[in-house]
Protein backbone atom coordinates (compact mmCIF):
# COMPACT_ATOMS: atom_id res chain seq x y z
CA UNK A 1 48.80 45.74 74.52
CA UNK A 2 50.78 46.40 71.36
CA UNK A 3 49.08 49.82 71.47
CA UNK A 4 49.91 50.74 74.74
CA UNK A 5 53.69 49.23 74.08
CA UNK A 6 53.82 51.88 70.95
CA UNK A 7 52.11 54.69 73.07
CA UNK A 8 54.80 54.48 75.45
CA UNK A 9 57.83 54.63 72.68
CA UNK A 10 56.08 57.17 71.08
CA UNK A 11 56.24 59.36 74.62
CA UNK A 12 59.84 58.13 74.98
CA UNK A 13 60.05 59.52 71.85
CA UNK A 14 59.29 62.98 72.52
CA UNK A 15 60.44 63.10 76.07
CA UNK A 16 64.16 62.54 74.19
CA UNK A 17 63.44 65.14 71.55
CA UNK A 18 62.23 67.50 73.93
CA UNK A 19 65.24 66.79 76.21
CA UNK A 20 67.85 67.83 73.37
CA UNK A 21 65.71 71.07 72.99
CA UNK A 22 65.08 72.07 76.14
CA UNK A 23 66.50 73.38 79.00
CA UNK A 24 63.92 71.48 81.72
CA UNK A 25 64.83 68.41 82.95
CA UNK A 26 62.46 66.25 81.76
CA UNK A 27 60.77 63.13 83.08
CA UNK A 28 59.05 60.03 81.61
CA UNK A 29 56.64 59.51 84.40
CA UNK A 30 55.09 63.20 83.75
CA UNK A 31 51.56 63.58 81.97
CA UNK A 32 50.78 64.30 78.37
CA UNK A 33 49.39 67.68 79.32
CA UNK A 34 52.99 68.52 80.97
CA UNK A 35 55.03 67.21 78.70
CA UNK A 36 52.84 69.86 75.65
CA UNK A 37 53.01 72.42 78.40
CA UNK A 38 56.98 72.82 78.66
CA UNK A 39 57.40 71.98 74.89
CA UNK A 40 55.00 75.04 74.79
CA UNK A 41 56.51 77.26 77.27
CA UNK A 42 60.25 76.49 76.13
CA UNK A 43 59.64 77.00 72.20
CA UNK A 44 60.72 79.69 70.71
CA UNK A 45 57.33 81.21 69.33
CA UNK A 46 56.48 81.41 72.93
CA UNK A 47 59.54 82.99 74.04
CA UNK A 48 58.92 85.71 70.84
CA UNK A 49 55.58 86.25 72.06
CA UNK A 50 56.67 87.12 75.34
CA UNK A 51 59.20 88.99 74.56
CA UNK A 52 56.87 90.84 72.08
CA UNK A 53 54.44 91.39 74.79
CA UNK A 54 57.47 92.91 77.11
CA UNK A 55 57.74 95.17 74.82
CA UNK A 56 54.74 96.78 74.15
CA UNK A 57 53.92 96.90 78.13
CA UNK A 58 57.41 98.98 78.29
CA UNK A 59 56.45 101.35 75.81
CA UNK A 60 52.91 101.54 77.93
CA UNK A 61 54.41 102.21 80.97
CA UNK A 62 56.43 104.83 79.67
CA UNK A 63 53.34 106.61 78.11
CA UNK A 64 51.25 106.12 81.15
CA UNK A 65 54.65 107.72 83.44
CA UNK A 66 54.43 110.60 81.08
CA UNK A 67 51.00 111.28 80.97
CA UNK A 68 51.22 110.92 84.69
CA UNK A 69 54.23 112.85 85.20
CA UNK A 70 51.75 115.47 82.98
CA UNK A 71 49.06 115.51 85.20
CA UNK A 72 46.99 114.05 82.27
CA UNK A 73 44.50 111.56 82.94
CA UNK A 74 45.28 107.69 81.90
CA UNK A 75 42.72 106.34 79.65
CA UNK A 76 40.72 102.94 80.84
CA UNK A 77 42.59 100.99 77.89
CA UNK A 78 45.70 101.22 79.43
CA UNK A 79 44.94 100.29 82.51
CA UNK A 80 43.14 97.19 81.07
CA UNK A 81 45.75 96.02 79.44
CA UNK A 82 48.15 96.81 81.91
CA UNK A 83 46.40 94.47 83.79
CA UNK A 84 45.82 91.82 81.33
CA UNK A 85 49.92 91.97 80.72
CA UNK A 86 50.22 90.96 84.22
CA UNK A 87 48.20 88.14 84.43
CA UNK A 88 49.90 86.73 81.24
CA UNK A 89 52.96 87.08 83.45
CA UNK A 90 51.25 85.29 86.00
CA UNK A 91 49.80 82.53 83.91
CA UNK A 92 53.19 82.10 82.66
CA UNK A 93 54.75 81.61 86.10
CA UNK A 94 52.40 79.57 87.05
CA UNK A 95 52.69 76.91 84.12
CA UNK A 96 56.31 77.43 84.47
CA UNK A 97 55.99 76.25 88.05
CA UNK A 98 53.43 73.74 87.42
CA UNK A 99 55.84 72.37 84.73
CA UNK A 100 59.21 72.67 86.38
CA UNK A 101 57.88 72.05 90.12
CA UNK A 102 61.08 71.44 92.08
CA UNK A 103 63.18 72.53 89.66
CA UNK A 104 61.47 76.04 89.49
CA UNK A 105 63.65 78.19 91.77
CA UNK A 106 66.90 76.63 90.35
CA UNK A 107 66.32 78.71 86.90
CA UNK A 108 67.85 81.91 87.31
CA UNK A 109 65.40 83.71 85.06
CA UNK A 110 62.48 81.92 87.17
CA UNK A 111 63.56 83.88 90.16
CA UNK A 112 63.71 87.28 88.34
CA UNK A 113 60.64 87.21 86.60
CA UNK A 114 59.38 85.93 90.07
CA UNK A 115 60.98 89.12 91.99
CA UNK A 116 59.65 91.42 88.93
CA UNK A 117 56.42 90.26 88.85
């Protein structure tokens, strides 16, 4: 019992660590797995990665308008990984709604990167 008792201020814990560094709303009653989830999503490594990844897909679709614009033909590769770019966005939507649930469509950028991807 004294186990459990720690367990459960150890999640308190982190849910009010997470809730100074975070811009979710939080709750006690959610699951380990969602609780690593949005500290995932909503950390700052994440965000570079994505951001990263926005990148390079911009620079690809600019190449592949080009060599389209051209007449050239666009290599497999970048097609692949135009495609693998898009389900990242995806998977990151959908952990961002699995996380956020009713609170998904009240996050401005949720709805963008909804309406862009």
């Amino acid at each position: 019992e004294d186990s459990t008792l720690a367990d459960d201020s150890a999640v308190k814990a982190k849910i009010e660590a997470l809730r100074r560094d975070h811009t979710i709303k939080l709750r006690a009653d959610w699951s380990q797995q969602r609780l690593r989830l949005a500290d995932t999503i909503e950390s700052d490594r994440w965000n570079f990665v994505l951001g990263m990844v926005i990148g390079i897909h911009g620079i690809l679709i600019i190449q592949e308008t080009d060599l389209r614009a051209s007449g050239s033909k666009v290599e497999i590769w970048r097609v692949a990984t135009s495609i693998a770019f898009l389900s990242l966005y995806i998977m990151d939507l959908a952990v961002r709604l699995y996380v956020t649930q009713s609170q998904f469509f009240q996050g401005i950028w949720n709805v963008l990167d909804v309406c862009v991807v």
